[in-house]
N, C-alpha and C. Protein backbone atom coordinates (compact mmCIF):
# COMPACT_ATOMS: atom_id res chain seq x y z
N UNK A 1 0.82 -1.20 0.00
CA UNK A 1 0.00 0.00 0.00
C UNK A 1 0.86 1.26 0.00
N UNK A 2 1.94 1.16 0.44
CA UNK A 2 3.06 2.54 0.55
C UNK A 2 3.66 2.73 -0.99
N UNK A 3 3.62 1.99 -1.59
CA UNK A 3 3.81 1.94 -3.19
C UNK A 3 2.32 2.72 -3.83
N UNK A 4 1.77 2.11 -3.55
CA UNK A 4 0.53 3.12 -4.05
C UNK A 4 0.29 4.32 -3.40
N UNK A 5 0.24 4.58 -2.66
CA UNK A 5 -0.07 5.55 -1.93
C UNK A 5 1.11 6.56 -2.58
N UNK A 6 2.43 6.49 -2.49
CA UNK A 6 3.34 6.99 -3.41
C UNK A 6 3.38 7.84 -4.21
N UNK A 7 2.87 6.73 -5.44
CA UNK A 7 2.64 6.31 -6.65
C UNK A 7 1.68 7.67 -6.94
N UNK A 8 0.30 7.54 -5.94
CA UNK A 8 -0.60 8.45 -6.16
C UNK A 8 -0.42 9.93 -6.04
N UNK A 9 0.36 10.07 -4.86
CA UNK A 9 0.85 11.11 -4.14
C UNK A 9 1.65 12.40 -5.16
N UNK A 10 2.85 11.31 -6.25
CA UNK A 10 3.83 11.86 -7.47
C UNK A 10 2.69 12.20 -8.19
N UNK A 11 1.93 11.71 -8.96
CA UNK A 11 0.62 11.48 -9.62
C UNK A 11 0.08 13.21 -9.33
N UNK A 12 -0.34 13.33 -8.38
CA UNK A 12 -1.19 13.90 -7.95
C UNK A 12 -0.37 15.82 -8.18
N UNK A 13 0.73 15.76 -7.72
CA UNK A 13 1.66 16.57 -7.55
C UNK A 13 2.75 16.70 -9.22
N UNK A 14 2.40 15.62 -9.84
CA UNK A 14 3.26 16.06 -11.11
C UNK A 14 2.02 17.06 -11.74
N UNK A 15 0.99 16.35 -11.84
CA UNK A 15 -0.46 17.06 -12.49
C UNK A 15 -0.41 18.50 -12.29
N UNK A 16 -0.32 18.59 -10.83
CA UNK A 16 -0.84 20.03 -10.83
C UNK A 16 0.96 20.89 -10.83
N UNK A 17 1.92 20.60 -10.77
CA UNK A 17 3.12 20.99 -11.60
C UNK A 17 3.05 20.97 -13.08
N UNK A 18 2.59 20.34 -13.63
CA UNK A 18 2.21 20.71 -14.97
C UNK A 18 1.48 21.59 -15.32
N UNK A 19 0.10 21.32 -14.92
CA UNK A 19 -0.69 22.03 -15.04
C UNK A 19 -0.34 24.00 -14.71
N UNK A 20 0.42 24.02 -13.41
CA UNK A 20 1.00 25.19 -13.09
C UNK A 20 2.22 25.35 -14.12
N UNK A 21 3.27 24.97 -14.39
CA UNK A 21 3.97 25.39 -15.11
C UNK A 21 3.52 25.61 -16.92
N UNK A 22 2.71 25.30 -17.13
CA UNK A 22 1.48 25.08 -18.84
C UNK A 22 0.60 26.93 -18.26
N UNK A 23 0.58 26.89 -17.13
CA UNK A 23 0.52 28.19 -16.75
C UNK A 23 1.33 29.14 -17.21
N UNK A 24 2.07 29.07 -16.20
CA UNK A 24 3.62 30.26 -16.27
C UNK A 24 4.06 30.30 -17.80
N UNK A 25 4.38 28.66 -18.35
CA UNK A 25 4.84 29.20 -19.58
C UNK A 25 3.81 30.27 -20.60
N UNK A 26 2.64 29.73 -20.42
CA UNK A 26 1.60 30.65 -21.84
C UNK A 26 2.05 32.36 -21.35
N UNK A 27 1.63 32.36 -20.33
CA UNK A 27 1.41 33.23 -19.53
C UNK A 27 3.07 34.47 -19.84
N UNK A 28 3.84 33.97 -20.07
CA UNK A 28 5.59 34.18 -19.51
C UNK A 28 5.57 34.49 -21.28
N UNK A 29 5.41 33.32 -21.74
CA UNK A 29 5.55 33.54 -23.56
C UNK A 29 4.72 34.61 -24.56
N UNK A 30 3.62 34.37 -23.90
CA UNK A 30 2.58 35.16 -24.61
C UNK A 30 2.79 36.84 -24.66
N UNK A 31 3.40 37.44 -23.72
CA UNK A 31 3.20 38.72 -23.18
C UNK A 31 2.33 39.46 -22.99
N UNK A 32 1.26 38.75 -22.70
CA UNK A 32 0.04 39.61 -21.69
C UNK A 32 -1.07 38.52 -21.38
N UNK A 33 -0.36 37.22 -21.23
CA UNK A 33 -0.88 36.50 -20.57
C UNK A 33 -1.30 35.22 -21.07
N UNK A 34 -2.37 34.24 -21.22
CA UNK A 34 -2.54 33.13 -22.23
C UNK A 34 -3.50 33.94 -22.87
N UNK A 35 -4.11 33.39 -23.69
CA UNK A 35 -5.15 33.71 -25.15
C UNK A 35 -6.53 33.24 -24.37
N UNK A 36 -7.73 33.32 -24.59
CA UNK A 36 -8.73 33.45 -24.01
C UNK A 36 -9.26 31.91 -23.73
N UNK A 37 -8.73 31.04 -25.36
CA UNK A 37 -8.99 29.83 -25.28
C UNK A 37 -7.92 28.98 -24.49
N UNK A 38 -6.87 29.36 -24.55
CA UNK A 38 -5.97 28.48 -23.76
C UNK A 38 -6.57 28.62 -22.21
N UNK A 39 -6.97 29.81 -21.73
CA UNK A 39 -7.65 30.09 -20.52
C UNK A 39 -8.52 29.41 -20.34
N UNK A 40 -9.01 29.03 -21.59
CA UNK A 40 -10.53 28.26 -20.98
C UNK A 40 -10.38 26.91 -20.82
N UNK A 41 -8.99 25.91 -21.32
CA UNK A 41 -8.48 25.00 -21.63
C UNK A 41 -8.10 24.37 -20.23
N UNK A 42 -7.44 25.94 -19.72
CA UNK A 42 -6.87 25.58 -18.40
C UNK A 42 -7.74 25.81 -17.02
N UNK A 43 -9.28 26.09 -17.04
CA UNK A 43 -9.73 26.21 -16.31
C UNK A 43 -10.62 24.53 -16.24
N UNK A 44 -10.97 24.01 -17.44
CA UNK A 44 -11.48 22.44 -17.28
C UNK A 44 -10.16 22.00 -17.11
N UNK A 45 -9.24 21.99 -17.32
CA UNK A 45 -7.87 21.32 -16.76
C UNK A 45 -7.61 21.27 -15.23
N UNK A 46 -7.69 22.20 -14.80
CA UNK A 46 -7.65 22.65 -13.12
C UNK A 46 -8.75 22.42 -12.51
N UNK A 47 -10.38 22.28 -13.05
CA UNK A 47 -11.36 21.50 -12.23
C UNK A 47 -10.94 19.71 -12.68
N UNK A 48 -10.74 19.87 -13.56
CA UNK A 48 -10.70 17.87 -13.91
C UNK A 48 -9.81 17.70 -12.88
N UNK A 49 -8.64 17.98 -12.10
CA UNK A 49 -7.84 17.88 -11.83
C UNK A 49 -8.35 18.25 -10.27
N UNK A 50 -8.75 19.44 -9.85
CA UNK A 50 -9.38 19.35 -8.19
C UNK A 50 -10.46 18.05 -7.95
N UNK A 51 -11.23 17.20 -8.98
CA UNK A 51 -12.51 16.81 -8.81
C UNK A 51 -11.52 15.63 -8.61
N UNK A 52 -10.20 14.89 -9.38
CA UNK A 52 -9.66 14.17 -9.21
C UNK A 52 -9.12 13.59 -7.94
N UNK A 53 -8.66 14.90 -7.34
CA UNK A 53 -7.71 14.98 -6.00
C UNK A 53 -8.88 15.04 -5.17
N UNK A 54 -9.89 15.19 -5.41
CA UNK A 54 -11.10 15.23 -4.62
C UNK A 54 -11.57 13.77 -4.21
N UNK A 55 -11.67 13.05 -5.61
CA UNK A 55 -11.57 11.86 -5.24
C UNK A 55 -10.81 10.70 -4.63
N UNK A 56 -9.62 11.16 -5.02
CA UNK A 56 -8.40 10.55 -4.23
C UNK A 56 -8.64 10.63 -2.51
N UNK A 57 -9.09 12.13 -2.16
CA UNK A 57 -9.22 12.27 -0.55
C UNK A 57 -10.41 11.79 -0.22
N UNK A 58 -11.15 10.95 -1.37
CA UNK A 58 -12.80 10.50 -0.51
C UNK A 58 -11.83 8.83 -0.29
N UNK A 59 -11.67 8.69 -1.49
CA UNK A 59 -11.04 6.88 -0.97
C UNK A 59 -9.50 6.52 0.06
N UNK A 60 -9.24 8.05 -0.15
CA UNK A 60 -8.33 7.73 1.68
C UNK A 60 -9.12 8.04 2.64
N UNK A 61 -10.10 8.98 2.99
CA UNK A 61 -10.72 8.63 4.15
C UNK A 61 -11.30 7.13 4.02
N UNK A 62 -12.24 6.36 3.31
CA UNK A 62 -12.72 5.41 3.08
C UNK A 62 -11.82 4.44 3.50
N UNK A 63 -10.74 4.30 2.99
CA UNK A 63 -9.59 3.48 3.77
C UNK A 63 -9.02 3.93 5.11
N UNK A 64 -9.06 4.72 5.84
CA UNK A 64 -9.35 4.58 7.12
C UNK A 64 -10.12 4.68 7.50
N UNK A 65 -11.40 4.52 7.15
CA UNK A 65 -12.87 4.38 7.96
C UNK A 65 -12.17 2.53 7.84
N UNK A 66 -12.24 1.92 6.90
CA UNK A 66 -11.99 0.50 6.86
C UNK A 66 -10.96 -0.11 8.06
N UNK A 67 -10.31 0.86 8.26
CA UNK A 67 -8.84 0.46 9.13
C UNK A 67 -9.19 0.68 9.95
N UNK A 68 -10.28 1.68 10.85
CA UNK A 68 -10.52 2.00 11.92
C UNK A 68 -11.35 1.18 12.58
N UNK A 69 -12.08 0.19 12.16
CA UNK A 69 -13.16 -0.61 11.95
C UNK A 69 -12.38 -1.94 12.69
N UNK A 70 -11.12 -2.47 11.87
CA UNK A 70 -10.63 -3.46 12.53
C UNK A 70 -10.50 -3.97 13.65
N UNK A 71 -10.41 -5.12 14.34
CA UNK A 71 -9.95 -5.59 15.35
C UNK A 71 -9.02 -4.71 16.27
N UNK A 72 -7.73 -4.49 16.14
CA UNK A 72 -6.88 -3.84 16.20
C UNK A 72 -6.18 -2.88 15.41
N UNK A 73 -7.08 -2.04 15.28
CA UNK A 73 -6.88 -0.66 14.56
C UNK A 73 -5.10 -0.42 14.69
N UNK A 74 -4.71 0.24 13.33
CA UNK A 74 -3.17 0.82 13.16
C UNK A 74 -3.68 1.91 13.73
N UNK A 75 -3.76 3.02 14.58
CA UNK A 75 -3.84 4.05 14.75
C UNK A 75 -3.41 5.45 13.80
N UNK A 76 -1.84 4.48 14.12
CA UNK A 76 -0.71 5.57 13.07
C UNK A 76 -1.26 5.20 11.77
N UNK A 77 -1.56 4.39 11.31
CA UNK A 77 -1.84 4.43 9.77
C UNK A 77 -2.88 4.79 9.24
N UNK A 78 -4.04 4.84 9.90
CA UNK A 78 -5.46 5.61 10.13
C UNK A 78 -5.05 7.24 10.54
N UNK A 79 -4.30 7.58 11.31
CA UNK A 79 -4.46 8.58 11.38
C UNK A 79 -3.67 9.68 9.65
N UNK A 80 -2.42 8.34 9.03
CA UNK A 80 -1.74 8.76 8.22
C UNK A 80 -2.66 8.62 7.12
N UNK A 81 -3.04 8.00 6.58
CA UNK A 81 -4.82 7.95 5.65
C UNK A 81 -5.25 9.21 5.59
N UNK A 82 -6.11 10.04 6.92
CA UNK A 82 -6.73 11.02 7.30
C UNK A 82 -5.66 12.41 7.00
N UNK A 83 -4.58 12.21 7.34
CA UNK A 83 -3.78 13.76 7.02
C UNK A 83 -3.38 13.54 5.20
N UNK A 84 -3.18 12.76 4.61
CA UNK A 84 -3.06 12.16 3.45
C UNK A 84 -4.42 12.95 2.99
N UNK A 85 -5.59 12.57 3.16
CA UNK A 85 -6.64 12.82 2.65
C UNK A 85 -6.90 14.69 2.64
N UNK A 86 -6.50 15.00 3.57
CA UNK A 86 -6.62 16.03 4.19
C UNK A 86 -5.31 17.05 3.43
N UNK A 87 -4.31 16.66 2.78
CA UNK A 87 -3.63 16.97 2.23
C UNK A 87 -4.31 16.90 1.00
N UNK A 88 -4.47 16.33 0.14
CA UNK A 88 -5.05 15.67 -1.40
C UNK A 88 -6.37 16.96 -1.53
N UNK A 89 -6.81 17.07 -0.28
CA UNK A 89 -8.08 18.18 -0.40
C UNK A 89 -7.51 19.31 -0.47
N UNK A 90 -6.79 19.91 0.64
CA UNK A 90 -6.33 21.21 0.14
C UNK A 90 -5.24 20.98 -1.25
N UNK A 91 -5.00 20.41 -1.69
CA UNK A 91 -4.21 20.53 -3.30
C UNK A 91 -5.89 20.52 -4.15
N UNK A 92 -6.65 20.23 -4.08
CA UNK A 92 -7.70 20.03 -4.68
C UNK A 92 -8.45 21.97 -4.61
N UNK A 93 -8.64 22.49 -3.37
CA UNK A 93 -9.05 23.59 -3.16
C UNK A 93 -7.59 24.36 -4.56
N UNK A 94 -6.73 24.14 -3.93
CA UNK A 94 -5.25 25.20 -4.76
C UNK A 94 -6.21 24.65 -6.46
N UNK A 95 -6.23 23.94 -6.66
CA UNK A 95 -6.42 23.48 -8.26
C UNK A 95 -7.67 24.27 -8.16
N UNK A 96 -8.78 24.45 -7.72
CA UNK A 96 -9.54 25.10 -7.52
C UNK A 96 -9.57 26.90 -8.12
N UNK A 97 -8.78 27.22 -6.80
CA UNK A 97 -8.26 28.75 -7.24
C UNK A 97 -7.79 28.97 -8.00
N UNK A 98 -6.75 28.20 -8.63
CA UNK A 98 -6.20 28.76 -10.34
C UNK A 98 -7.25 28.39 -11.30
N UNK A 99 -8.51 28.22 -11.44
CA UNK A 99 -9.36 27.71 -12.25
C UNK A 99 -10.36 28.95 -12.25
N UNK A 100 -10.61 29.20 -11.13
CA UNK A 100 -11.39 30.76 -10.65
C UNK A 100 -10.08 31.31 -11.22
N UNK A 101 -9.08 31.85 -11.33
CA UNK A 101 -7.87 32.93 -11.51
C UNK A 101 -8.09 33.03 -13.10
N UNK A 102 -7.95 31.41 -13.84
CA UNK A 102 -8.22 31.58 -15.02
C UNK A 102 -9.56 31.92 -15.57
N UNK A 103 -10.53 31.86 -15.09
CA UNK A 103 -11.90 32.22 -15.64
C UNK A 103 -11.79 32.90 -15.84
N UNK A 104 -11.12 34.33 -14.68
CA UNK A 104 -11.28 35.58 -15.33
C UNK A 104 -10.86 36.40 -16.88
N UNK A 105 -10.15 35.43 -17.41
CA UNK A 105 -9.63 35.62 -18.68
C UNK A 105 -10.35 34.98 -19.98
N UNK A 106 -11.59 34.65 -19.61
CA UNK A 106 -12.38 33.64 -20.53
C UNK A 106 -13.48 34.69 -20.12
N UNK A 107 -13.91 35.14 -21.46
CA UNK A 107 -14.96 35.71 -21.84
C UNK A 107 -16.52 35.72 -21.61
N UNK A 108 -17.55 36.14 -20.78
CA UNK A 108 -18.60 35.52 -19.99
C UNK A 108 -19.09 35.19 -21.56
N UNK A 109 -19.51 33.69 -21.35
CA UNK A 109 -20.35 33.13 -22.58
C UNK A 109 -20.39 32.39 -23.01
N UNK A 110 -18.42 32.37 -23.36
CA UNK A 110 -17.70 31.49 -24.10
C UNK A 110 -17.50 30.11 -23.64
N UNK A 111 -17.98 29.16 -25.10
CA UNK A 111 -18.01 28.06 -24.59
C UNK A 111 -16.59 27.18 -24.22
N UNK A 112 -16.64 26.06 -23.31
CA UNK A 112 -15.48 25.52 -22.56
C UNK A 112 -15.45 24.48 -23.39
């Protein structure tokens, strides 16, 4: 499970490094920022991506609701589940805010 958990963790954190640096570069290259559609590109990019990490923190709590349940509960590993999860959410809120940041550059109307 520490392989996955990992696994998910890089996963989770390359995404939204991409996703942020696919930022900076348009943004850095363009000189006055990305283009309206790349904005709009990157705002379903940054919700696909919070709803993801969203889900990731429902099935680590879920796995320590399971662990907590046991006979002899891991404590430490239930409690490491829960800050895990709790981590995965606030990266989920951050993916969030750059999605609101980019809207503002997408035209009220325009389709996504």
């Amino acid at each position: 499970m520490t392989d996955q958990k990992s696994i998910l963790i890089a996963c989770a954190l390359a995404s939204t490094g991409f996703l942020w640096g696919c930022e900076t570069t348009t943004s850095s290259t363009g000189g006055g920022g990305p283009s309206q559609q790349e904005a709009a590109r990157a705002v379903v990019d940054y919700r696909r991506l919070a709803a993801e990490l969203r889900e990731m923190a429902h099935r680590r709590e879920l796995e320590a609701d399971v662990l907590a349940k046991q006979q002899n509960p891991d404590q430490a590993m239930i409690a490491h589940w829960r800050e895990m999860a709790q981590h995965l959410r606030a990266e989920a809120d951050t993916a969030e805010q750059h999605a609101q940041e980019m809207q503002r550059s997408v035209p009220h109307g325009m389709m996504q």
